[in-house]
PDB file of N, CA and C in Angstrom:
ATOM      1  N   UNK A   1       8.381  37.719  29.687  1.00  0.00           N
ATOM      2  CA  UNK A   1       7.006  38.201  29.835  1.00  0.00           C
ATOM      3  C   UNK A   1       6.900  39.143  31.019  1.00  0.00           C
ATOM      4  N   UNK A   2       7.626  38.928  32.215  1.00  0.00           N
ATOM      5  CA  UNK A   2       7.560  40.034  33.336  1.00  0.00           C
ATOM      6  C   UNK A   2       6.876  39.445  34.521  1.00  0.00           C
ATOM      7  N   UNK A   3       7.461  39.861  35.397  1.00  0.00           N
ATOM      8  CA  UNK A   3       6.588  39.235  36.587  1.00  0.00           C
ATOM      9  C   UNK A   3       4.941  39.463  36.876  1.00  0.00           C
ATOM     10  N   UNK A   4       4.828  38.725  37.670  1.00  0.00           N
ATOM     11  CA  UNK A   4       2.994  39.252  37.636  1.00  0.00           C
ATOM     12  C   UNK A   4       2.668  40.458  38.271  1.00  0.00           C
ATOM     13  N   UNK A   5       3.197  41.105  39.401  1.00  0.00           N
ATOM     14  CA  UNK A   5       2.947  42.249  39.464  1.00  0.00           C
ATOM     15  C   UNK A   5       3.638  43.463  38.549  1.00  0.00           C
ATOM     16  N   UNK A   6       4.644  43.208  37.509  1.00  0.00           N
ATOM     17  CA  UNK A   6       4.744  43.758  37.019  1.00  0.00           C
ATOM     18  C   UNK A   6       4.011  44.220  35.798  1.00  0.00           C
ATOM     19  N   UNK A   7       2.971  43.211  35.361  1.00  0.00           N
ATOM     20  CA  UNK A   7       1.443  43.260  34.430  1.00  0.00           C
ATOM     21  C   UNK A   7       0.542  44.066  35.021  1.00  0.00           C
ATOM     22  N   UNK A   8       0.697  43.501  36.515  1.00  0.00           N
ATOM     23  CA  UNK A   8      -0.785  44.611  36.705  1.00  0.00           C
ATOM     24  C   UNK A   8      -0.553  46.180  37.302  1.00  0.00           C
ATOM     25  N   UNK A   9       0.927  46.310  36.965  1.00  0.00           N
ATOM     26  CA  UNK A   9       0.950  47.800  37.172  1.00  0.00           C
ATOM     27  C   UNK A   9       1.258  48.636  36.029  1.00  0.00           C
ATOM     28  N   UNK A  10       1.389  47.387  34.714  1.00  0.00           N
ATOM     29  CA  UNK A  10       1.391  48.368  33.334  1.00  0.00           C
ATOM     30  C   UNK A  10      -0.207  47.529  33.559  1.00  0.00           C
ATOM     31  N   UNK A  11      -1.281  46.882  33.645  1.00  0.00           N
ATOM     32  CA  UNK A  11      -2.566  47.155  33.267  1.00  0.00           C
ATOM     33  C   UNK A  11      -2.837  48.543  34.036  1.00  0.00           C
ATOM     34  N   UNK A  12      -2.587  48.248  35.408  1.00  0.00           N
ATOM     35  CA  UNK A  12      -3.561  49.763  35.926  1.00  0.00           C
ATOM     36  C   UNK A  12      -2.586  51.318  35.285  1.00  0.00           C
ATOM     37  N   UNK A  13      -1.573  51.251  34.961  1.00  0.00           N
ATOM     38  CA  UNK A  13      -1.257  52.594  34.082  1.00  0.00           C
ATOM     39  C   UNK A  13      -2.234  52.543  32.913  1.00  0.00           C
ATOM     40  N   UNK A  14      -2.509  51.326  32.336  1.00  0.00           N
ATOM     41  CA  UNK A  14      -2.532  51.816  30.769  1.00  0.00           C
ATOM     42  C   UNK A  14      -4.563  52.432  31.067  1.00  0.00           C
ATOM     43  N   UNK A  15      -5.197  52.110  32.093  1.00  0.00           N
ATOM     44  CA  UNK A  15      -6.409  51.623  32.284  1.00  0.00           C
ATOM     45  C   UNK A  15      -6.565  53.165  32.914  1.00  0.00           C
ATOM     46  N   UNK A  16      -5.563  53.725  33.523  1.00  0.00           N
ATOM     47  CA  UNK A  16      -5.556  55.583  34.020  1.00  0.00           C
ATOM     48  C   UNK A  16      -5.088  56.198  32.894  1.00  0.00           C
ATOM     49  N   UNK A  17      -4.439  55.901  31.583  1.00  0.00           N
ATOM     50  CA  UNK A  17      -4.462  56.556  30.859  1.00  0.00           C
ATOM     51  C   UNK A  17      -5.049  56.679  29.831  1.00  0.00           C
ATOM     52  N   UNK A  18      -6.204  55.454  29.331  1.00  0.00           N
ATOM     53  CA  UNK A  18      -6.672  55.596  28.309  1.00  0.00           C
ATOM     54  C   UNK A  18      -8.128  56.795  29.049  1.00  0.00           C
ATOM     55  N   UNK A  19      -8.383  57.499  28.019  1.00  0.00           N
ATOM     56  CA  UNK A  19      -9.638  57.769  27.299  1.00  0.00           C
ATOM     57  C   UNK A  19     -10.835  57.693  27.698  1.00  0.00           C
ATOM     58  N   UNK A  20     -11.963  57.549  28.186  1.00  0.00           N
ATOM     59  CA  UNK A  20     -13.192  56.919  27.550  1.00  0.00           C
ATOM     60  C   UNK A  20     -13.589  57.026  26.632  1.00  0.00           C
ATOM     61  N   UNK A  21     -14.066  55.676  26.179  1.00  0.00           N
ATOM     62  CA  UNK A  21     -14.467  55.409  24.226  1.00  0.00           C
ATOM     63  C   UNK A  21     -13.102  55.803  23.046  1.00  0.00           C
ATOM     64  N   UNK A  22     -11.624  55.791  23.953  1.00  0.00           N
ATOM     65  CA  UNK A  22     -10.598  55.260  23.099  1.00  0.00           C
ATOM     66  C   UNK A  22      -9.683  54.470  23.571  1.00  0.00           C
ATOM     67  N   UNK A  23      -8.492  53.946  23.119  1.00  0.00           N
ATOM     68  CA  UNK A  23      -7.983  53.264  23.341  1.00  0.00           C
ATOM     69  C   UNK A  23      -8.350  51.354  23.347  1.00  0.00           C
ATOM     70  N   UNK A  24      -7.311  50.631  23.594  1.00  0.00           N
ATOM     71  CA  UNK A  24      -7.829  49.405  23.760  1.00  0.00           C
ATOM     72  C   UNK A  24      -8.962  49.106  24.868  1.00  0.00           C
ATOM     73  N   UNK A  25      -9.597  47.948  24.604  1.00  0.00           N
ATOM     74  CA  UNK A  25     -10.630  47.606  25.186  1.00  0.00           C
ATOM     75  C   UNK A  25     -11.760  48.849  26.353  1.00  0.00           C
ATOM     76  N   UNK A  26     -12.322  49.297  25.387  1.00  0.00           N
ATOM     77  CA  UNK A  26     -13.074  50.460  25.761  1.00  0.00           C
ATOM     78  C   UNK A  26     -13.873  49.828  26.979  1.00  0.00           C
ATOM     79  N   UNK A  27     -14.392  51.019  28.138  1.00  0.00           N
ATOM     80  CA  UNK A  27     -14.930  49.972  28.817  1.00  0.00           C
ATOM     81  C   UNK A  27     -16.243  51.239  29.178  1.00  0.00           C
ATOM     82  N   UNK A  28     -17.245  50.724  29.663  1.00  0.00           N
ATOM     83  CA  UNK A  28     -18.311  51.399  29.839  1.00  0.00           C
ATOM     84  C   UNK A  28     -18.171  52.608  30.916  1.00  0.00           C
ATOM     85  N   UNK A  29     -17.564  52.412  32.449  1.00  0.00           N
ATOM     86  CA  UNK A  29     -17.348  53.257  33.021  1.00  0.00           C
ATOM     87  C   UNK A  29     -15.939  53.528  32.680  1.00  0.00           C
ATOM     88  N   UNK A  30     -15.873  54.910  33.922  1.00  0.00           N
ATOM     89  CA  UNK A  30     -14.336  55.510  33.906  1.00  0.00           C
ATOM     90  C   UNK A  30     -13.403  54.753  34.356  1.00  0.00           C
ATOM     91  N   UNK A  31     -12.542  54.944  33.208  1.00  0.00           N
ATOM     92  CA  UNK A  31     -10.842  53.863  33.418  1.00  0.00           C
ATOM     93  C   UNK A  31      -9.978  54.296  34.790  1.00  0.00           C
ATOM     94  N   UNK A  32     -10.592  54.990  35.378  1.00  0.00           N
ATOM     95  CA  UNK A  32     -10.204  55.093  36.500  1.00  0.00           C
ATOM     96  C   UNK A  32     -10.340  54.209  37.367  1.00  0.00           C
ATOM     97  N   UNK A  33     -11.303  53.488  37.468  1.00  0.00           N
ATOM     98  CA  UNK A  33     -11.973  53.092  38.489  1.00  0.00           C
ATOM     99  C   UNK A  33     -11.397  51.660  39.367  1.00  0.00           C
ATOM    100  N   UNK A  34     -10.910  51.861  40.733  1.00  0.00           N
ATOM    101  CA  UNK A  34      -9.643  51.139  41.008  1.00  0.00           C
ATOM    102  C   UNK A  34     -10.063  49.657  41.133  1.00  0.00           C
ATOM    103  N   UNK A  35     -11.561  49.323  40.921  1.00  0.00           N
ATOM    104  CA  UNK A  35     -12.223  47.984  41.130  1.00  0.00           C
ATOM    105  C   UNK A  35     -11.609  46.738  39.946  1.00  0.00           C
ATOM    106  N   UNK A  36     -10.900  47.628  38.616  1.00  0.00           N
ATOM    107  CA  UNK A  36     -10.274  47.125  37.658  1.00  0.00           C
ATOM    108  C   UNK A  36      -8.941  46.764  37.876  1.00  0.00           C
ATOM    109  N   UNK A  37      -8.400  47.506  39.120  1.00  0.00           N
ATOM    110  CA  UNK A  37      -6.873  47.185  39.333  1.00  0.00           C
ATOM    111  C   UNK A  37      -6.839  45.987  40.415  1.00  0.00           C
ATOM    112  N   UNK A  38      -7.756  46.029  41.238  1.00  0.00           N
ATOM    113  CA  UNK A  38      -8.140  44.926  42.280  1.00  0.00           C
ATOM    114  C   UNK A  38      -8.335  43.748  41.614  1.00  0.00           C
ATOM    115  N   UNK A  39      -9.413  43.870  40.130  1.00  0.00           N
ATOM    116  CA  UNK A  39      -9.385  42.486  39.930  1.00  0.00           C
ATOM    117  C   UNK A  39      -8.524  42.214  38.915  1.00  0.00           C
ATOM    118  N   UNK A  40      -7.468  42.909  38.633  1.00  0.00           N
ATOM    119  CA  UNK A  40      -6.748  42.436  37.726  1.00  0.00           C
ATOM    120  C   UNK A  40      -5.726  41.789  39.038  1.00  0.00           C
ATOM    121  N   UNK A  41      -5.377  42.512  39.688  1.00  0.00           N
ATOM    122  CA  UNK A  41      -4.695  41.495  41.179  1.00  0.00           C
ATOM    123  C   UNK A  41      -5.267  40.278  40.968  1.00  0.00           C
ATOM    124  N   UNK A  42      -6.705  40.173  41.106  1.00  0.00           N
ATOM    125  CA  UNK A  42      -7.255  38.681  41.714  1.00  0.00           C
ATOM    126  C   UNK A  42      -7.389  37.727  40.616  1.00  0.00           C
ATOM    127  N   UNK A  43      -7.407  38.330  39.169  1.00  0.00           N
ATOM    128  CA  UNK A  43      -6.836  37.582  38.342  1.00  0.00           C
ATOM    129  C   UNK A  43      -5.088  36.965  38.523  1.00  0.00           C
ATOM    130  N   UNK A  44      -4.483  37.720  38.203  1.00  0.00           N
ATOM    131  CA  UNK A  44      -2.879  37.527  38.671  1.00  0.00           C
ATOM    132  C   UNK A  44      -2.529  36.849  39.482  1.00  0.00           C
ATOM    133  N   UNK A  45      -3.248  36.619  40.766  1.00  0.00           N
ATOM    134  CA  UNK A  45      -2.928  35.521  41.762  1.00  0.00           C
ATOM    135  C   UNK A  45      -3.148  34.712  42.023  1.00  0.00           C
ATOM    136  N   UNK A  46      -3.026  33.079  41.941  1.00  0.00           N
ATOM    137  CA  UNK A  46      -3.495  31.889  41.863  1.00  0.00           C
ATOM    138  C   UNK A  46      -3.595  32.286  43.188  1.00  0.00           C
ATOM    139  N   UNK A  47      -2.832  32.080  44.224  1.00  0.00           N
ATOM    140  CA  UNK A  47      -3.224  31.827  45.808  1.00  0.00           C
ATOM    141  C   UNK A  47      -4.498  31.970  45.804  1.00  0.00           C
ATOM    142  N   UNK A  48      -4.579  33.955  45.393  1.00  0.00           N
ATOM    143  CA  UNK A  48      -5.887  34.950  46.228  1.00  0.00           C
ATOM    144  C   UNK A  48      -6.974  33.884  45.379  1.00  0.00           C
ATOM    145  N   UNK A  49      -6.638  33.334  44.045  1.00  0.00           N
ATOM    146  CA  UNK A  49      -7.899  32.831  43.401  1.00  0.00           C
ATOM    147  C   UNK A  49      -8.602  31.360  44.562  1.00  0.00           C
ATOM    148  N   UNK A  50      -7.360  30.624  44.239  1.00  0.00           N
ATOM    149  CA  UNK A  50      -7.279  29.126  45.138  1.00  0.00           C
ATOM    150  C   UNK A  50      -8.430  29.072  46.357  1.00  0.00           C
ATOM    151  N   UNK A  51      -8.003  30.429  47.298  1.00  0.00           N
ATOM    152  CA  UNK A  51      -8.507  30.599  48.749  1.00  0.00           C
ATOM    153  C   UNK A  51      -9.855  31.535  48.764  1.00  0.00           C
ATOM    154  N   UNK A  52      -9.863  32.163  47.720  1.00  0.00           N
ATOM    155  CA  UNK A  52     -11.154  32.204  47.430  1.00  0.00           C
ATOM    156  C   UNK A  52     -12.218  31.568  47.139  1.00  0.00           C
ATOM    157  N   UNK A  53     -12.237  30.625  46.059  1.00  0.00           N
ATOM    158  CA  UNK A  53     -12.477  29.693  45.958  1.00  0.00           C
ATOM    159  C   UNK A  53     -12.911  28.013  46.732  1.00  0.00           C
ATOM    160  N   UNK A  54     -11.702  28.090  47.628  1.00  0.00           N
ATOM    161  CA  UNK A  54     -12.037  27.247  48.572  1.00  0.00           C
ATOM    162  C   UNK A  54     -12.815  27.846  49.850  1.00  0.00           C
ATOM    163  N   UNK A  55     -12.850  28.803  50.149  1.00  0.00           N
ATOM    164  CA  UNK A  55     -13.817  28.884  51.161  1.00  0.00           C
ATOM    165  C   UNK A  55     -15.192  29.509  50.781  1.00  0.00           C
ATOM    166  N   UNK A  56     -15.252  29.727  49.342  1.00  0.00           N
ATOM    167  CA  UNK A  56     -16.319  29.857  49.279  1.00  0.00           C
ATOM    168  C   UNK A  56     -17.322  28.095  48.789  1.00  0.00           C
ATOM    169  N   UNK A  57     -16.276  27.348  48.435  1.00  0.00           N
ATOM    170  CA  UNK A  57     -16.726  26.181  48.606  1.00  0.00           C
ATOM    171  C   UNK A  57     -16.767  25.165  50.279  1.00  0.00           C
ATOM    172  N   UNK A  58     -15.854  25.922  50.784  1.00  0.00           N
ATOM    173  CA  UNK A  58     -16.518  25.117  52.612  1.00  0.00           C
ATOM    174  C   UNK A  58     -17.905  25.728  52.739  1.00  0.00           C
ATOM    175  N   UNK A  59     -18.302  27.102  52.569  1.00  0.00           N
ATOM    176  CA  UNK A  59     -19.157  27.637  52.653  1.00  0.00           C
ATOM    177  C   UNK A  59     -20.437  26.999  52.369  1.00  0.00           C
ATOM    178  N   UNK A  60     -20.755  26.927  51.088  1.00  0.00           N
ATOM    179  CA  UNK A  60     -21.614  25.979  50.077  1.00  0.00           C
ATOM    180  C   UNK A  60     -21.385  24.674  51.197  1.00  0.00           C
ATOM    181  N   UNK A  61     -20.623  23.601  51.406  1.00  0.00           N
ATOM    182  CA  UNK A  61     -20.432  22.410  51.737  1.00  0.00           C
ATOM    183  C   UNK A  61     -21.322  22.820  53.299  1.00  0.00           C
ATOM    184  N   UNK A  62     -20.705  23.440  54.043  1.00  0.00           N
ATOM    185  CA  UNK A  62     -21.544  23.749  54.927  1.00  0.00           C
ATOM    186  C   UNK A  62     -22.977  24.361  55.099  1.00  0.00           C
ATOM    187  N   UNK A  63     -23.271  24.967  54.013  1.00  0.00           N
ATOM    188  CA  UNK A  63     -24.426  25.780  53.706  1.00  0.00           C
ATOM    189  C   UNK A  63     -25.682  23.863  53.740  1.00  0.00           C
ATOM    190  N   UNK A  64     -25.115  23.326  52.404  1.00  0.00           N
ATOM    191  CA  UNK A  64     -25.722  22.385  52.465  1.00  0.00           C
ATOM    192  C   UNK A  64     -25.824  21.203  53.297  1.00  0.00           C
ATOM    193  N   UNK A  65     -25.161  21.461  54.042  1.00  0.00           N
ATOM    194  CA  UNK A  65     -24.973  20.110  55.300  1.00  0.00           C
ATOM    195  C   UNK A  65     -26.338  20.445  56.048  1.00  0.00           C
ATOM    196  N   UNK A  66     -26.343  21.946  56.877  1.00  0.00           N
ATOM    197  CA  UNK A  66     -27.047  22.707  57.606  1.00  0.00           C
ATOM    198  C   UNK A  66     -28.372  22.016  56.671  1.00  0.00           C
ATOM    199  N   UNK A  67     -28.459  22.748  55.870  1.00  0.00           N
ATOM    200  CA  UNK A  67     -29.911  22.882  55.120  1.00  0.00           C
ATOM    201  C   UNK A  67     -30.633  21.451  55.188  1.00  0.00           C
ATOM    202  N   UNK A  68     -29.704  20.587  54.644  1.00  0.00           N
ATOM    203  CA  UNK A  68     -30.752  18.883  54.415  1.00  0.00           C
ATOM    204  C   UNK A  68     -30.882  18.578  56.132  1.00  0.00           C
ATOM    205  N   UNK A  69     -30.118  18.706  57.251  1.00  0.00           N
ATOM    206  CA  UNK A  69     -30.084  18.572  58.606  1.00  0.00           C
ATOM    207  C   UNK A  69     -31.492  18.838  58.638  1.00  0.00           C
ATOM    208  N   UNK A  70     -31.539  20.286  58.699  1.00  0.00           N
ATOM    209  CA  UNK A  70     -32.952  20.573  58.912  1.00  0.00           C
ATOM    210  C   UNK A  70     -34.254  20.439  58.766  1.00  0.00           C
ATOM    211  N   UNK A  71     -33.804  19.824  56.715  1.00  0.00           N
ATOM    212  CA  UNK A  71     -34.839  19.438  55.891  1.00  0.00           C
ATOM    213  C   UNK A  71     -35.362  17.978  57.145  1.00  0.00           C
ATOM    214  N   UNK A  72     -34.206  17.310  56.752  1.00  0.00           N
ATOM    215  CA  UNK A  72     -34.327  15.825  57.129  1.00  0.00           C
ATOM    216  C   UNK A  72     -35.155  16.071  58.501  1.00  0.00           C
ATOM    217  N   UNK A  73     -34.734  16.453  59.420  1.00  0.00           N
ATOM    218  CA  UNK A  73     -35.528  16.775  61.002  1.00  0.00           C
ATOM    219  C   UNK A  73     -36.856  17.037  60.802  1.00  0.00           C
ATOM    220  N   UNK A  74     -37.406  18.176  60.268  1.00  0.00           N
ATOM    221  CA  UNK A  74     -38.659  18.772  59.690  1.00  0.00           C
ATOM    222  C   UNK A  74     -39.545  16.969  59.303  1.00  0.00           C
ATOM    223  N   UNK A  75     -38.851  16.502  58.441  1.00  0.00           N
ATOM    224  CA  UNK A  75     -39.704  15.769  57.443  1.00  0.00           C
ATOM    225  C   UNK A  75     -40.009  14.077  58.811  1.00  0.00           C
ATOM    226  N   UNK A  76     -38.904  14.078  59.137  1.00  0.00           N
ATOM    227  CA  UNK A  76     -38.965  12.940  60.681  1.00  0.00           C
ATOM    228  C   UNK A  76     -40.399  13.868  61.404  1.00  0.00           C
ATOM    229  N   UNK A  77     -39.899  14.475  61.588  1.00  0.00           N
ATOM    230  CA  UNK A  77     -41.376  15.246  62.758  1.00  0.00           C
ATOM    231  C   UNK A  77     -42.320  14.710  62.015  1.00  0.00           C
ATOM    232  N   UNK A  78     -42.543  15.460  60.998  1.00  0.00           N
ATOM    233  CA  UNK A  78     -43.925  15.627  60.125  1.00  0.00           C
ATOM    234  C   UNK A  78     -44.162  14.526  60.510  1.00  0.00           C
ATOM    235  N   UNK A  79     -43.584  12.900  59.819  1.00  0.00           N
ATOM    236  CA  UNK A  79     -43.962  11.721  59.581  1.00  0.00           C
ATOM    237  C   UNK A  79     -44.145  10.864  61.204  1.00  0.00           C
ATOM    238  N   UNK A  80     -43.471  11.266  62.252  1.00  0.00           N
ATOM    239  CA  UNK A  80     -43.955  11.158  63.531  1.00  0.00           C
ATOM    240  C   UNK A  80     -45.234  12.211  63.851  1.00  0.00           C
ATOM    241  N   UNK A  81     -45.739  12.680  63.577  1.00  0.00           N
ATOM    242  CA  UNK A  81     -47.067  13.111  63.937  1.00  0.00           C
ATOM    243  C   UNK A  81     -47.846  12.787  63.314  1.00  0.00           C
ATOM    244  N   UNK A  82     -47.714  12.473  61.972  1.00  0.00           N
ATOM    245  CA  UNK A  82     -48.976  11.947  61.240  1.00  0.00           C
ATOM    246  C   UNK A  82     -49.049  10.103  61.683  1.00  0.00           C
ATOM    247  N   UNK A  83     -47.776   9.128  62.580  1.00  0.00           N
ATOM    248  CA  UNK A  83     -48.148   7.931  63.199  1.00  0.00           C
ATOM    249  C   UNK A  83     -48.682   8.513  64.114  1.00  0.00           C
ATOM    250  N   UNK A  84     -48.656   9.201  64.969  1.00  0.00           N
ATOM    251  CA  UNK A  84     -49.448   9.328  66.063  1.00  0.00           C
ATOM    252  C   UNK A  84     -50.554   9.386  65.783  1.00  0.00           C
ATOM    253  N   UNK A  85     -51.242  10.110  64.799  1.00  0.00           N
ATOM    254  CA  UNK A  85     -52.085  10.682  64.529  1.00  0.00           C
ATOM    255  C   UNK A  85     -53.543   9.375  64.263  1.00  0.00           C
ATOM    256  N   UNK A  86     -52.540   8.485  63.800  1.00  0.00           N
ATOM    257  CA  UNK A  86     -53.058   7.456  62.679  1.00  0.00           C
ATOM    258  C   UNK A  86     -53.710   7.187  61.957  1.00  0.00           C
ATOM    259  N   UNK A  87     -53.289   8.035  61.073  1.00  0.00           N
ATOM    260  CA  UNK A  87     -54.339   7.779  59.823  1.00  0.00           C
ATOM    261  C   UNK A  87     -53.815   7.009  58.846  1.00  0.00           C
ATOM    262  N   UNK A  88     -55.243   6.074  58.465  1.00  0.00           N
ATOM    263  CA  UNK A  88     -55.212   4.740  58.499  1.00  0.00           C
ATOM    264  C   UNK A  88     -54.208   4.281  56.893  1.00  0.00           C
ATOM    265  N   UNK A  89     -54.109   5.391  56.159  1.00  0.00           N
ATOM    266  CA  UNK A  89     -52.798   4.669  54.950  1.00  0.00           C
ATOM    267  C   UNK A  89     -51.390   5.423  55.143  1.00  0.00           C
ATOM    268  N   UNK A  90     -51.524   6.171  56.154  1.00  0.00           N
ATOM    269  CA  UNK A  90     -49.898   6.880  55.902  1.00  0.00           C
ATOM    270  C   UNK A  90     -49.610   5.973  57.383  1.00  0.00           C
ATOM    271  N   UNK A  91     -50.550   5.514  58.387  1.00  0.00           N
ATOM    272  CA  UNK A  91     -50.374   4.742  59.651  1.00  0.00           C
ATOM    273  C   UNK A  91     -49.566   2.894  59.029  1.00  0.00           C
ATOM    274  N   UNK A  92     -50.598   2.648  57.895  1.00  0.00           N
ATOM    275  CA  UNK A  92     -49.892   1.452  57.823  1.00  0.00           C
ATOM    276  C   UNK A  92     -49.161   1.341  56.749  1.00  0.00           C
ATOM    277  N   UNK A  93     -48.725   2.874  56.414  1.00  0.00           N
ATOM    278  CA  UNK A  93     -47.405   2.592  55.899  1.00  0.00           C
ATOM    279  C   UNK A  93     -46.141   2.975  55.840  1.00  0.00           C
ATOM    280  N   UNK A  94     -46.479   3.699  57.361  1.00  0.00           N
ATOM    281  CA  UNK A  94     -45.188   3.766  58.160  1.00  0.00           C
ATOM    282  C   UNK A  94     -44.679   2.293  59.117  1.00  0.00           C
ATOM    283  N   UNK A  95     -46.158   1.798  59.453  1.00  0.00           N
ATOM    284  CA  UNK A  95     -45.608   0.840  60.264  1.00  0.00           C
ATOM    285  C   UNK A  95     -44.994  -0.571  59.261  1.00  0.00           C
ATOM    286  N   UNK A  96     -45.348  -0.348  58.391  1.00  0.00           N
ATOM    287  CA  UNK A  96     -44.739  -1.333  57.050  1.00  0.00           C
ATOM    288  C   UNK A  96     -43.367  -1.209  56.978  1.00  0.00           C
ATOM    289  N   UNK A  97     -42.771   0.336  57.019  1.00  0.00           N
ATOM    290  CA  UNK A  97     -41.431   0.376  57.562  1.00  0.00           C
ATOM    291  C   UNK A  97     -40.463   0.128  58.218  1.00  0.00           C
ATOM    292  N   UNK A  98     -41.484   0.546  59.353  1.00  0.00           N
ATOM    293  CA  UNK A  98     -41.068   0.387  60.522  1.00  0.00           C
ATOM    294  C   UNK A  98     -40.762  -1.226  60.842  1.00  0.00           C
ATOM    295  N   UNK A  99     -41.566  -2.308  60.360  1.00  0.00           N
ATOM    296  CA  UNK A  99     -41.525  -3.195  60.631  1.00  0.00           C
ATOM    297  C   UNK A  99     -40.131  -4.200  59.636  1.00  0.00           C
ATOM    298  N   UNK A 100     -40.187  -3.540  58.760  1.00  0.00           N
ATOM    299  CA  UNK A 100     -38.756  -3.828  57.347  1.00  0.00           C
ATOM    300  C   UNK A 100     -37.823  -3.250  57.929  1.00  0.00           C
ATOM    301  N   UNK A 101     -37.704  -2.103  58.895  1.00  0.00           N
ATOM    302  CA  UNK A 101     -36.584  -1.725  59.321  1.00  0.00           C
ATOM    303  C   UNK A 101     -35.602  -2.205  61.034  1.00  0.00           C
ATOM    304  N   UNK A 102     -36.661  -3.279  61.198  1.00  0.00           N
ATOM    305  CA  UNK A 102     -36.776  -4.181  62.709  1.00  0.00           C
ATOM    306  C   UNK A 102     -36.051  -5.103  62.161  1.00  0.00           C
ATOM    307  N   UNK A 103     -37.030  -5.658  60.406  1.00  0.00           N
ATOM    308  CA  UNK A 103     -36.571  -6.879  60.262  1.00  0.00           C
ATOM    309  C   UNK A 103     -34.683  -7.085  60.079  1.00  0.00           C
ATOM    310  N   UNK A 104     -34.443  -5.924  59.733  1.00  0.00           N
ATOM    311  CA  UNK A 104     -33.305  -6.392  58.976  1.00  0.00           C
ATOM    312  C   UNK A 104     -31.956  -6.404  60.378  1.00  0.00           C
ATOM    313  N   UNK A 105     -32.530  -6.147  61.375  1.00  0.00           N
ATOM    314  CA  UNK A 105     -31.817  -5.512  62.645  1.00  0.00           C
ATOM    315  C   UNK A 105     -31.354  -7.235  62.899  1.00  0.00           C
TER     316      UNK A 105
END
């Protein structure tokens, strides 16, 4: 079958020599265009795929760590100002909590 860079340098020949609107797999822009030889690389390479992949998943993992952190902080405040506040059904039913969360200590 040929090595892998040896595929993607008969894809990017065959992709500079076809045509537009002939040859195999016709493509909308010009077969020139070297964004087709790049990703035929990033097809071809498990690594480049692997490490792509994984840091765009630390990314995400971190994206969402950050985000609920914040959520979670935000929503503690809120619910500490509205005990202070005390109003009289969100007051006794935080301290309903509060008091289930003593008990179990």
């Amino acid at each position: 079958m040929g090595s892998i860079k040896s595929r993607i340098r008969r894809f990017c020949r065959k992709l500079h020599k076809t045509r537009e609107g002939k040859g195999p797999g016709v493509v909308k822009t010009a077969p020139i265009d070297p964004e087709y030889c790049e990703y035929a690389r990033y097809l071809y390479s498990p690594r480049r795929m692997i490490m792509s992949n994984f840091v765009a998943g630390l990314a995400r993992g971190v994206g969402m760590a950050v985000g609920f952190s914040l959520l979670g902080a935000f929503v503690v405040y809120l619910l500490q100002q509205l005990a202070y506040k005390n109003i009289p059904v969100i007051g006794d039913f935080l301290a309903k909590i509060i008091e289930a969360v003593q008990a179990r200590k």
